[in-house]
Protein backbone atom coordinates (compact mmCIF):
# COMPACT_ATOMS: atom_id res chain seq x y z
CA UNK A 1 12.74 -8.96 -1.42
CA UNK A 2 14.60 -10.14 -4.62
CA UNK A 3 12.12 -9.00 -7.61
CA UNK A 4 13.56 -10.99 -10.79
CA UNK A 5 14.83 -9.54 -13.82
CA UNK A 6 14.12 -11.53 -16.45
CA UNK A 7 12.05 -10.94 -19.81
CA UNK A 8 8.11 -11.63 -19.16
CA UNK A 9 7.18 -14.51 -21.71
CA UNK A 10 4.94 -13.57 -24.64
CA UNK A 11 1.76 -12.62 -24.31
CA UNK A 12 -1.91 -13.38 -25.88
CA UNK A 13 -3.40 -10.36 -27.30
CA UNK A 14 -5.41 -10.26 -24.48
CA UNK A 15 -2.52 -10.37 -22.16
CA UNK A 16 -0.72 -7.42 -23.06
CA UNK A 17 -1.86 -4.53 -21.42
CA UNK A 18 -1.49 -6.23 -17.88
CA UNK A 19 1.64 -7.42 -19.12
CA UNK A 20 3.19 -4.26 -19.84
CA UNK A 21 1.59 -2.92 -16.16
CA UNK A 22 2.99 -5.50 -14.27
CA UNK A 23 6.75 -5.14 -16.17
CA UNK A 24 6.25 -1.80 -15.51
CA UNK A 25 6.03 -2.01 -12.38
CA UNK A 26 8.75 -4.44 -11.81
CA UNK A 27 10.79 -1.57 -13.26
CA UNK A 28 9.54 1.53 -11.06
CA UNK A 29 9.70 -0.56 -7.97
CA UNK A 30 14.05 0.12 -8.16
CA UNK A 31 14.32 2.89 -10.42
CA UNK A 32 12.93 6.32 -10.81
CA UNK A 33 9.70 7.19 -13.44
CA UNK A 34 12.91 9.31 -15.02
CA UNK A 35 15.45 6.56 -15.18
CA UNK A 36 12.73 3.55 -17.19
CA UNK A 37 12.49 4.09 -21.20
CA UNK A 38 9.22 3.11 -22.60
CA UNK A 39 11.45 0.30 -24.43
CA UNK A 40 12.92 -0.99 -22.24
CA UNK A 41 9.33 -1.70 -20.30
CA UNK A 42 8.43 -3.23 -23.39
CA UNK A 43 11.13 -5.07 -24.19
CA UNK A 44 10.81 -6.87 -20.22
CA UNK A 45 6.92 -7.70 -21.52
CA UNK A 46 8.05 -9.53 -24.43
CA UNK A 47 5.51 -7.23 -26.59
CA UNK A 48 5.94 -4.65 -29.20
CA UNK A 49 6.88 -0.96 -28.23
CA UNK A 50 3.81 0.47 -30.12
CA UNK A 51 1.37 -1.16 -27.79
CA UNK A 52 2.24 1.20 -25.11
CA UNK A 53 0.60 4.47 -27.00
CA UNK A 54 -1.80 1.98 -27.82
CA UNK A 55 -2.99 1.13 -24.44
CA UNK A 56 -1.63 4.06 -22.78
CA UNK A 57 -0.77 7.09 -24.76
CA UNK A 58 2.83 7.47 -23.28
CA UNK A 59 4.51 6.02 -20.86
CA UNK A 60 3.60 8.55 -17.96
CA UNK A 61 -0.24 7.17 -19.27
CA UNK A 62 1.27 3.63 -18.56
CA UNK A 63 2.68 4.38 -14.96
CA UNK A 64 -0.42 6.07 -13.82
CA UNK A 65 -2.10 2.43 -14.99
CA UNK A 66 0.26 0.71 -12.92
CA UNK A 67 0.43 3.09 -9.83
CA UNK A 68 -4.42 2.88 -10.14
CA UNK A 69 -3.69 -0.99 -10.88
CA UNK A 70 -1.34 -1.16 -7.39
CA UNK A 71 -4.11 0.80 -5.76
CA UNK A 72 -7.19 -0.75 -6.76
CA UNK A 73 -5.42 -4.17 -5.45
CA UNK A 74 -4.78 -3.20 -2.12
CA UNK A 75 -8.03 -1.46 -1.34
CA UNK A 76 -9.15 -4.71 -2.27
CA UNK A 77 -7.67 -6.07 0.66
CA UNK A 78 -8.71 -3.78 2.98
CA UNK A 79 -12.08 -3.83 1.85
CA UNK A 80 -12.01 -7.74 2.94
CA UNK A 81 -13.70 -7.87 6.96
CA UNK A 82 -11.01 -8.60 9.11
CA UNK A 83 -11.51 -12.06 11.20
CA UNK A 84 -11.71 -12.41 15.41
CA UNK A 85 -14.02 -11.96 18.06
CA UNK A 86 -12.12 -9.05 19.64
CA UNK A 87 -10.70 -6.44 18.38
CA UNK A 88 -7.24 -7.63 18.97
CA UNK A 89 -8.10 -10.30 16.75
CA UNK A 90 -9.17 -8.33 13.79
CA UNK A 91 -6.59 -5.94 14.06
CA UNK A 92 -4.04 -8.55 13.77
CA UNK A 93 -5.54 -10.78 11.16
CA UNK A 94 -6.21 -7.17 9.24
CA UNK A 95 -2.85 -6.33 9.53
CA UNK A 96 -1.38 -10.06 8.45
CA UNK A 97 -3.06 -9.74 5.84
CA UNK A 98 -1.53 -6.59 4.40
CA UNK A 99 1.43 -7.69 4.98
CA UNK A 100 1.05 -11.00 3.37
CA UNK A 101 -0.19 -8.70 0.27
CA UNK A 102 2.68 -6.77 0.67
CA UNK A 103 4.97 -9.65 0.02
CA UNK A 104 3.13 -11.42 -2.69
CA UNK A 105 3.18 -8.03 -4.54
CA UNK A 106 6.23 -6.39 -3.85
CA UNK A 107 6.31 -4.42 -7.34
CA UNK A 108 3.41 -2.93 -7.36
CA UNK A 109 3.57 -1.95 -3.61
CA UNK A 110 7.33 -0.47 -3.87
CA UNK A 111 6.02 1.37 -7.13
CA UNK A 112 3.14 2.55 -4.92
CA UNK A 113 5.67 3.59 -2.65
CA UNK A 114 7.78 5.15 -4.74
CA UNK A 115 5.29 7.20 -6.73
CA UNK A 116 3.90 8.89 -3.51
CA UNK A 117 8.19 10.50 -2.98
CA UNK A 118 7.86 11.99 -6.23
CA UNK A 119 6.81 15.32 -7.40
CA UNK A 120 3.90 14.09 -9.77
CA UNK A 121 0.12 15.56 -8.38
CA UNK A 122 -1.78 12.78 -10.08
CA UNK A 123 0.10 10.10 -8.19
CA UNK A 124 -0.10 11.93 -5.14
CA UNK A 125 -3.53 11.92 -4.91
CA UNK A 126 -3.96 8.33 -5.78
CA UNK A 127 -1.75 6.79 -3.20
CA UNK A 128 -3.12 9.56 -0.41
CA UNK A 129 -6.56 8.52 -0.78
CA UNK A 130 -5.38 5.28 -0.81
CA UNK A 131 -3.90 5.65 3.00
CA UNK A 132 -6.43 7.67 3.71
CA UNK A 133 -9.10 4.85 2.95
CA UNK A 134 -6.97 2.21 4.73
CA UNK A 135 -6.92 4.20 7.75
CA UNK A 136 -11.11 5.27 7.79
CA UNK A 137 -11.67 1.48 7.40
CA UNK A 138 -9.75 0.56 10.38
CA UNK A 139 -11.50 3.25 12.45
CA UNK A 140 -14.71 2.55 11.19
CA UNK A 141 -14.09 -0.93 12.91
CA UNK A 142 -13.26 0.78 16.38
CA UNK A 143 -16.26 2.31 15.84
CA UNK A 144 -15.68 6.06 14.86
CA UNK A 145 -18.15 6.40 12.03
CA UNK A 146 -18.54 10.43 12.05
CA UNK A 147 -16.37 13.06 11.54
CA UNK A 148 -12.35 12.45 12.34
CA UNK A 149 -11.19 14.96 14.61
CA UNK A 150 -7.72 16.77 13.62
CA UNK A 151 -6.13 14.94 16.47
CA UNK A 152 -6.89 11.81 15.10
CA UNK A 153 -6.78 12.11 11.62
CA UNK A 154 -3.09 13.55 12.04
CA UNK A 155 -2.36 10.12 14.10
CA UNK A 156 -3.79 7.97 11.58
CA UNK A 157 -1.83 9.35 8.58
CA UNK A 158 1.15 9.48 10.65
CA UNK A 159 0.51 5.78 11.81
CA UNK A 160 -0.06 4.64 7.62
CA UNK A 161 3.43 6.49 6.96
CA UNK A 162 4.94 4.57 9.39
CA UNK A 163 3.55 1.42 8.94
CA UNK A 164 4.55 1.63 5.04
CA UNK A 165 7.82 2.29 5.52
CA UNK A 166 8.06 -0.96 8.19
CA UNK A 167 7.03 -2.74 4.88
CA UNK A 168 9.40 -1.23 2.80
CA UNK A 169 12.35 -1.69 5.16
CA UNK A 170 11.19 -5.66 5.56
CA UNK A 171 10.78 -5.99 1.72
CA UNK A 172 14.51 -5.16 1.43
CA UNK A 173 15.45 -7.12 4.39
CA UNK A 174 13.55 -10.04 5.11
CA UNK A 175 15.06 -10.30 9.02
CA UNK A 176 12.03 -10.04 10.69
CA UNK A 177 9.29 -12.45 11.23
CA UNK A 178 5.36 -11.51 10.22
CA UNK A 179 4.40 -11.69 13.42
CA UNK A 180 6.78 -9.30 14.77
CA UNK A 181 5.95 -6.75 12.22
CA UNK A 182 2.18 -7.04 13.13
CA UNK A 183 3.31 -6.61 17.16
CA UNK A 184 5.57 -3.47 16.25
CA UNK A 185 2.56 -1.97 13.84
CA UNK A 186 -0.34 -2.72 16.44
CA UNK A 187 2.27 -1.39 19.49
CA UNK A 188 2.80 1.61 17.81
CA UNK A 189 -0.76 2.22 16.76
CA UNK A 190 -1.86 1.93 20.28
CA UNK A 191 0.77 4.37 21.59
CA UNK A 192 0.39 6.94 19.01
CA UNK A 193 -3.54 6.48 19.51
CA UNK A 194 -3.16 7.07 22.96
CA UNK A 195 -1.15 10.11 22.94
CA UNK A 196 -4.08 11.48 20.23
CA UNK A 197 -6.78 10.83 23.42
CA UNK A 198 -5.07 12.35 25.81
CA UNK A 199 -4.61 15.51 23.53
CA UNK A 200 -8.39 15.71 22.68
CA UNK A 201 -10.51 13.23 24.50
CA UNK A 202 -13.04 13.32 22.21
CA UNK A 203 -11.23 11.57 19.66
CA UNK A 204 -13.83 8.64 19.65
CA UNK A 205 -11.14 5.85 21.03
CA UNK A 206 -10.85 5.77 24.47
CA UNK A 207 -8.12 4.12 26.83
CA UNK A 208 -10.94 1.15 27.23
CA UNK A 209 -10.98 0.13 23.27
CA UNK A 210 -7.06 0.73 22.78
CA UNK A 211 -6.41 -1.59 25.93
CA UNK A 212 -7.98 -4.13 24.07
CA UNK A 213 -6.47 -3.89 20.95
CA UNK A 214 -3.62 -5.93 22.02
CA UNK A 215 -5.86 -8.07 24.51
């Protein structure tokens, strides 16, 4: 997805610490944390360069704002109960739904992205608990409520890696259709969920519930 270049337009006072998170992450969604200068993410706000250490400290301050600011967005969305009367339903409307996030947010989801490749602990931890909340939620609505067996909770990571990087190869593309990104995320979550049952059948999902997850 093309993410435009230009200057942001000058902001209100009260603008201008979401103004230099959101041209930051316009910035750390192509390059590296290494390869942005503090100026030059104040210069695309439109907003002095001493408003960084004032809002931030530093600029690493600034990009863990934007990286908790990407976050805190997208649990939003998955804290929002998926529509359907099945659970076909839900899963797809769930997963439309990120996806549709996805694309009205590229930045902040590629900086996301990007931040949880790099070698910083802080970020790290943000964007795993992130996945890791996305994926409890959607098992929580299959109905596993207790304790995540290792099968299982090796699945589900697995399946979050793989669905974000579906995202990031469509973000750059743009060649496939929604609906066949939801079909290729819920096929894949069904396969991988059934190989996880027939390792450990006591993973809580049984052949019965992933059958009709793409009922």
């Amino acid at each position: 997805m093309a993410i435009r270049n230009q200057a942001l337009p000058k902001a209100h006072r009260t603008d201008r610490r979401a103004l230099l998170i959101q041209a930051a992450a316009d910035l750390f969604a192509r390059r590296a944390y290494d390869e942005v200068t503090a100026g030059e993410i104040a210069k695309r706000a439109g907003v002095a360069y001493g408003l960084i250490a004032h809002h931030f400290s530093n600029k690493r301050g600034l990009y863990l704002a934007t990286i908790q600011a990407a976050a805190a967005n997208l649990r939003a969305v998955h804290e929002t109960p998926p529509a359907g009367d099945t659970p076909a339903a839900r899963l797809r409307d769930a997963l439309t739904r990120h996806i549709r996030y996805t694309e009205a947010n590229a930045a902040g989801f590629l900086t996301l992205m990007r931040g949880g490749s790099g070698s910083d602990p802080q970020v790290r931890a943000i964007i795993e608990d992130l996945r890791w909340h996305g994926a409890r939620r959607l098992l929580t609505g299959l109905g596993v409520t207790g304790p995540v067996c290792p099968a299982l909770r090796a699945t589900m990571r697995g399946w979050v890696g793989y669905l974000d990087e579906i995202l990031i190869d469509w973000l750059r593309h743009e060649d496939l259709p929604v609906e066949d990104l939801v079909v290729l995320a819920t096929q894949t979550l069904t396969g991988a969920l059934r190989a996880a049952h027939a390792l450990d059948p006591g993973t809580g999902v049984g052949p019965d519930l992933i059958d009709r997850l793409t009922a």
